[in-house]
Protein backbone atom coordinates (compact mmCIF):
# COMPACT_ATOMS: atom_id res chain seq x y z
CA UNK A 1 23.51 -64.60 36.83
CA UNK A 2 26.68 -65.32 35.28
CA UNK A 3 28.33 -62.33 35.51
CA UNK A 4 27.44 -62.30 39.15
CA UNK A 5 28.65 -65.49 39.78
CA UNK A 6 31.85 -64.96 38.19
CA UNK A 7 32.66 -61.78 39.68
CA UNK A 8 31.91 -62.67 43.70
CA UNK A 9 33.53 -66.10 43.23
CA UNK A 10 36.93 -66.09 43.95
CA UNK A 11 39.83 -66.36 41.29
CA UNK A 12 43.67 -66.18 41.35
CA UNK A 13 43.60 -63.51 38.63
CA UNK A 14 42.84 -60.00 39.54
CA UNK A 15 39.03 -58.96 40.17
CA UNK A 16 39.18 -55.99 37.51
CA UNK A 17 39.79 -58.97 34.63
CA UNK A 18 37.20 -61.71 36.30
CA UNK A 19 34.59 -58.39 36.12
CA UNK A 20 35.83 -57.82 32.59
CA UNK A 21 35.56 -61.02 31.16
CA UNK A 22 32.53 -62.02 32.81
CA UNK A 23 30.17 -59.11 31.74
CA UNK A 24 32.05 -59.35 27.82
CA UNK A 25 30.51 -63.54 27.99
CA UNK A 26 27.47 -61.97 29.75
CA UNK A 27 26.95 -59.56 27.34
CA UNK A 28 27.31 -61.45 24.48
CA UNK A 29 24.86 -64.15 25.17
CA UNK A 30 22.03 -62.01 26.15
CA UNK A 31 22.37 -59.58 22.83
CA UNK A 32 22.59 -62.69 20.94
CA UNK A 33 19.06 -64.24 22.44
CA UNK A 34 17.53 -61.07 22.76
CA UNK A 35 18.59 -59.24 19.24
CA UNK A 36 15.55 -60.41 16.91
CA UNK A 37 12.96 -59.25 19.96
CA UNK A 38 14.92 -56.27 19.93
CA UNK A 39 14.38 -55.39 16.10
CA UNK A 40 11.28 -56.37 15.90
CA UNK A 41 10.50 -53.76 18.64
CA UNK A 42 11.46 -51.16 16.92
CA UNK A 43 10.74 -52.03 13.17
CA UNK A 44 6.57 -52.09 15.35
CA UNK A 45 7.37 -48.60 17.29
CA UNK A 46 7.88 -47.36 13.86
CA UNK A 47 3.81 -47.89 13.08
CA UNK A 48 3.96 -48.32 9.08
CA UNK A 49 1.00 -50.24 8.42
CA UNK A 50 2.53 -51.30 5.24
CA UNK A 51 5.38 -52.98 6.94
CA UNK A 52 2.73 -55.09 8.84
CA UNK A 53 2.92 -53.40 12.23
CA UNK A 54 -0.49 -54.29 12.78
CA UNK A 55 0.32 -57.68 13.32
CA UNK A 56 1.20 -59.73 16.70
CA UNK A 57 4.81 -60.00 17.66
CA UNK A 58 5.17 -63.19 15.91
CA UNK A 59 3.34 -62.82 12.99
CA UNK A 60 5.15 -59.58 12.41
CA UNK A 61 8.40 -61.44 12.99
CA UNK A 62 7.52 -63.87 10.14
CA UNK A 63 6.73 -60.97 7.91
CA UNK A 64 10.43 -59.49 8.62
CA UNK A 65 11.81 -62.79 7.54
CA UNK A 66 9.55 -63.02 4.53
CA UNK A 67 10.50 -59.67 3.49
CA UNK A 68 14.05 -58.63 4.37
CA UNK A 69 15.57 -62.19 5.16
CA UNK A 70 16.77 -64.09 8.48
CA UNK A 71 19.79 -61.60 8.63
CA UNK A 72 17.53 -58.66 9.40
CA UNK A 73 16.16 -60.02 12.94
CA UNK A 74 19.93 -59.55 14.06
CA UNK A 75 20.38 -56.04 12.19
CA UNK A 76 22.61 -53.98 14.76
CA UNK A 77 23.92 -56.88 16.69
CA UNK A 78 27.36 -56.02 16.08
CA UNK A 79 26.91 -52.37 16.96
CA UNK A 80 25.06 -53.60 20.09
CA UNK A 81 27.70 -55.87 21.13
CA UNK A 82 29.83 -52.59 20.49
CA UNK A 83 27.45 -50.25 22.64
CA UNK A 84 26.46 -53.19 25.30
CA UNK A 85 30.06 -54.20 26.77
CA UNK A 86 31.42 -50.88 27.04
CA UNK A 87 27.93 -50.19 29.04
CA UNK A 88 28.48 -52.85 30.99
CA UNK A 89 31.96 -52.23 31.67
CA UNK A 90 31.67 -48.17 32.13
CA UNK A 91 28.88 -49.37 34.46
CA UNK A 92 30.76 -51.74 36.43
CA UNK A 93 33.87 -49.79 37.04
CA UNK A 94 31.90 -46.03 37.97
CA UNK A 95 28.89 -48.17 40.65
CA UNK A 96 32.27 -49.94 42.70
CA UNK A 97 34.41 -46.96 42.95
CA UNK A 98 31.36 -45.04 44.17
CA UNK A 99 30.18 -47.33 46.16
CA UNK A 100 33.83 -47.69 47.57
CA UNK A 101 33.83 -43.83 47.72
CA UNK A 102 31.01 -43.67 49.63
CA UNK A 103 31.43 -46.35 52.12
CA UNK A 104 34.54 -44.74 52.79
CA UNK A 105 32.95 -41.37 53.40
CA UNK A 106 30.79 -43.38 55.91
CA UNK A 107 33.49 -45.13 57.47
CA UNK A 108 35.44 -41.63 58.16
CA UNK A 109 32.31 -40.21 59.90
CA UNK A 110 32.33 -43.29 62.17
CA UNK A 111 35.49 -42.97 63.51
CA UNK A 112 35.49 -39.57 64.25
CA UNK A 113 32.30 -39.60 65.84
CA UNK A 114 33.67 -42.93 67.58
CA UNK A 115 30.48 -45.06 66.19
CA UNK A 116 30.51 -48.39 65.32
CA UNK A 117 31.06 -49.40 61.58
CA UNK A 118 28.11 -48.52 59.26
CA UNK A 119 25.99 -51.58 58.15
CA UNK A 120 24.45 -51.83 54.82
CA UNK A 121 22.95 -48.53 53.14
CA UNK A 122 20.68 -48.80 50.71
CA UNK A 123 21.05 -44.72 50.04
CA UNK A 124 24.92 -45.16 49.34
CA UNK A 125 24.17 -48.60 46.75
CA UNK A 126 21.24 -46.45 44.91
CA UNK A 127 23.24 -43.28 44.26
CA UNK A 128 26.08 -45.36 43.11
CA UNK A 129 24.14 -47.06 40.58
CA UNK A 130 22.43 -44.00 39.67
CA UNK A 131 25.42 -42.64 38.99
CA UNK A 132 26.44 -45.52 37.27
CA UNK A 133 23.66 -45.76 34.85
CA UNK A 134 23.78 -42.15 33.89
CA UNK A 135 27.72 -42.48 32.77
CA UNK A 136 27.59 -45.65 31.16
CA UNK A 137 23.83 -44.13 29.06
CA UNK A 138 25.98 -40.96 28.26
CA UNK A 139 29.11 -42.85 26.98
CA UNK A 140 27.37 -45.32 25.24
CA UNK A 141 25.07 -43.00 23.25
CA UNK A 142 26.40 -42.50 20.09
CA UNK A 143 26.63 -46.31 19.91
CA UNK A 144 22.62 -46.53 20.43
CA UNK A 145 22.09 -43.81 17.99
CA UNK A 146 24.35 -45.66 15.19
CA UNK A 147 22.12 -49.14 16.19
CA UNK A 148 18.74 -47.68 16.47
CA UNK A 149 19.53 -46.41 12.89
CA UNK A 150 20.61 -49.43 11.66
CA UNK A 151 17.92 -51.51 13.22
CA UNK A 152 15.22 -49.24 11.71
CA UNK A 153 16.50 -48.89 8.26
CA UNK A 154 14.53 -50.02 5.08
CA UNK A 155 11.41 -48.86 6.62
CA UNK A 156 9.51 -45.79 5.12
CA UNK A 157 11.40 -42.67 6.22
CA UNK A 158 14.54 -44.00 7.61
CA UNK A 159 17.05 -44.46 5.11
CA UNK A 160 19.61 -47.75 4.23
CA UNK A 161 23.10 -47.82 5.43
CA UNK A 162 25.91 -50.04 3.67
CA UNK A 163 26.89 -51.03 7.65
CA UNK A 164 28.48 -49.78 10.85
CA UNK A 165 31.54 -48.23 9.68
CA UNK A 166 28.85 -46.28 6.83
CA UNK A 167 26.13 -45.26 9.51
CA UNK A 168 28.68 -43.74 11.68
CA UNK A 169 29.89 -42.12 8.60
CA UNK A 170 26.74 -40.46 7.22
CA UNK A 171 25.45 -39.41 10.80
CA UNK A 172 28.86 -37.59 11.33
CA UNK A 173 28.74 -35.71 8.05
CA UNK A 174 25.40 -34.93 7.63
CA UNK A 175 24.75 -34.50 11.49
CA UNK A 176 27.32 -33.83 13.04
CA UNK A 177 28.32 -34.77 16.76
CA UNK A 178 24.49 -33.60 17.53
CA UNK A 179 23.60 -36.24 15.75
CA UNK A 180 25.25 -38.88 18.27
CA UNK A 181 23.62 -37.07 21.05
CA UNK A 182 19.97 -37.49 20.23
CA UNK A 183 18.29 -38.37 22.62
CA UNK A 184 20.98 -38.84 25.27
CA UNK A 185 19.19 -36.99 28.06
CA UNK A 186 16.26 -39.24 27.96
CA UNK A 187 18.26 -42.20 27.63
CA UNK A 188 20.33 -40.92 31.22
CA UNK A 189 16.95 -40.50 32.64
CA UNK A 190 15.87 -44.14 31.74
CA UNK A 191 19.37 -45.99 32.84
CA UNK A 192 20.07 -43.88 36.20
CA UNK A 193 16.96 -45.39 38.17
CA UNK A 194 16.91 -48.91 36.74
CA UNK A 195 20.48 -48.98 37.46
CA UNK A 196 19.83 -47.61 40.75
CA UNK A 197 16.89 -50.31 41.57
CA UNK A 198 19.43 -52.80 39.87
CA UNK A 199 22.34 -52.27 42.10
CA UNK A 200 20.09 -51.69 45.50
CA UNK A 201 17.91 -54.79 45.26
CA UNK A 202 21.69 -56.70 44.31
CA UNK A 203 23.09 -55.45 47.16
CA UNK A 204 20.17 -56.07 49.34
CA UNK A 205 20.00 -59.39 48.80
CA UNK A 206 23.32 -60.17 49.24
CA UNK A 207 23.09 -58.39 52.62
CA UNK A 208 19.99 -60.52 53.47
CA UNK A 209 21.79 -63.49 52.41
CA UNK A 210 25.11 -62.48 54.78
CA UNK A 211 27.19 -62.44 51.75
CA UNK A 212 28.02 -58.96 51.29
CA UNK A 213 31.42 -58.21 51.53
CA UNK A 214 31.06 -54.63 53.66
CA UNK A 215 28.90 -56.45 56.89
CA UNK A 216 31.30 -55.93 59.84
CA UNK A 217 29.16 -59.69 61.16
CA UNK A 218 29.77 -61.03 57.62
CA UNK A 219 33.20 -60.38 57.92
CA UNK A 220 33.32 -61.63 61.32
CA UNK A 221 31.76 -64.55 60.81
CA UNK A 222 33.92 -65.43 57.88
CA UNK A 223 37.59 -64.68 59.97
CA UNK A 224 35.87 -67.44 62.63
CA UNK A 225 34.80 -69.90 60.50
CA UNK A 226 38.28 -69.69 58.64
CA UNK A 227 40.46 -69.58 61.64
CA UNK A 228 38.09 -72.54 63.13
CA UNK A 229 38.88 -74.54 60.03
CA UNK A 230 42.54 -74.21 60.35
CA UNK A 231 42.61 -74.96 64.22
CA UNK A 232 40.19 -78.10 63.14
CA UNK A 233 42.95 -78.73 60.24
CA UNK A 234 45.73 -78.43 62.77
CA UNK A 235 43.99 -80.11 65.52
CA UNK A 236 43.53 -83.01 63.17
CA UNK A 237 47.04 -83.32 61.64
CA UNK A 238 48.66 -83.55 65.25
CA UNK A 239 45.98 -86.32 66.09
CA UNK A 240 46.81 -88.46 63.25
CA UNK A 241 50.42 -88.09 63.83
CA UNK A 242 50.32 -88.96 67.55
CA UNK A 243 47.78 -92.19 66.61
CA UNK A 244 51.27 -92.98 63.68
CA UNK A 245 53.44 -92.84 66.56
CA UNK A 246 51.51 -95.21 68.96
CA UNK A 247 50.49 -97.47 66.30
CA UNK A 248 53.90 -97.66 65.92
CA UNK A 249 55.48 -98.09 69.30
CA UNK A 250 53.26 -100.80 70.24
CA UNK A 251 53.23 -102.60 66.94
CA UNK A 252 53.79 -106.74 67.23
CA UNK A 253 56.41 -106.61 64.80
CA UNK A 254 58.36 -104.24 66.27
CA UNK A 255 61.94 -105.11 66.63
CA UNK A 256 62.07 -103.78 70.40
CA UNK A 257 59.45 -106.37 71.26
CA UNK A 258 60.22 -109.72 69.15
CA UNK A 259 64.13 -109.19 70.50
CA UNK A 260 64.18 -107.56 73.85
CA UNK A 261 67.87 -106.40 74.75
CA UNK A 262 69.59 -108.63 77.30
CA UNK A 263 70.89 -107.32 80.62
């Protein structure tokens, strides 16, 4: 909601920086609130019965804090604040110049086939954000290798790392740049629809609501209710100054009518 808001509001600094700064605050909250759900997720996907994931979601949460401390509900948070607003960004920047891409394609076809303007496509907002959620999965993916691994460790069969800087470290060396890739394809696979459903129903709302900024009528709309408010501005200003100048003129105290000039 906030990054939303920020971004279609508009600002006297450029768009690319409102974007920017919006999903970074965005981004940071949600990791924040969300980080001990987040670990305690995957500490129970692991299935150790000894670690107590047997329990409820709660319980099991107390048990992490028993065991391992308050710090380990936000184990990985700085590696997913590391992996989450390049994401967002990456994601951001590839969905508007495809969707720009694409309406531009669109917009090409109509004029040489002399049609009218296309309206809102919900094809055009779906492969963008497909294609969006597929870039920003694939560049992000060593960083959700490095956090999964850091999230996970201390339990039986994943091993203990000193911190970011030494997981990154000990995957590259006794990995290699395979290990950053696990799992990357199935990762692409999970980001490119949600992203896709994400950026469709976004777009469709706004068009429902007759906010999106490609609707020829939007658009329309907008230039008339502007240039109505400046005649009404206009049309006002000369009103109050002609009302000024007959106040004036016919004022009591006017010099022209206490002293009239003598023939």
């Amino acid at each position: 909601a906030l990054f939303g808001a920020a971004a279609e509001s508009p600002q006297p600094v450029p768009s690319a920086v409102v974007h920017a700064g919006a999903g970074a605050l965005a981004t940071l909250t949600s990791e924040s609130v969300m980080a001990p759900m987040d670990v305690v997720k995957q500490r129970m996907q692991l299935g150790h019965a000894r670690s107590g994931a047997h329990l409820g979601v709660f319980a099991f949460m107390r048990h992490v804090v028993q065991n391992h401390g308050v710090p380990a509900l936000f184990a990985g948070l700085t590696s997913s604040l590391l992996m989450a607003i390049p994401f967002s960004v990456s994601q951001f920047v590839v969905y508007e110049a495809s969707k720009d891409s694409l309406l531009a394609m669109r917009q090409r076809a109509a004029q040489r086939a002399h049609a009218p303007p296309p309206r809102f496509s919900a094809q055009d907002h779906c492969v963008a954000g497909a294609l969006a959620g597929a870039c920003a999965s694939a560049l992000t993916n060593p960083l959700d290798v490095v956090k999964t691994r850091l999230q996970t460790q201390g339990e039986r069969g994943a091993r203990r790392y000193k911190g970011l800087v030494d997981a990154m470290r000990c995957i590259w060396y006794e990995e290699g740049a395979r290990g950053f890739a696990r799992g990357v394809h199935a990762r692409m696979m999970f980001h490119a629809p949600a992203a896709a459903i994400c950026w469709t129903t976004y777009e469709l709302s706004k068009h429902l609501l007759g906010i999106s900024e490609h609707d020829p009528d939007t658009t329309s709309i907008r230039g008339d209710s502007r240039a109505n408010s400046s005649s009404h501005a206009v049309g006002d200003e000369h009103h109050q100054h002609t009302h000024h100048a007959h106040h004036t003129y016919h004022h009591p105290s006017s010099p022209s009518t206490l002293h009239p000039k003598p023939d």
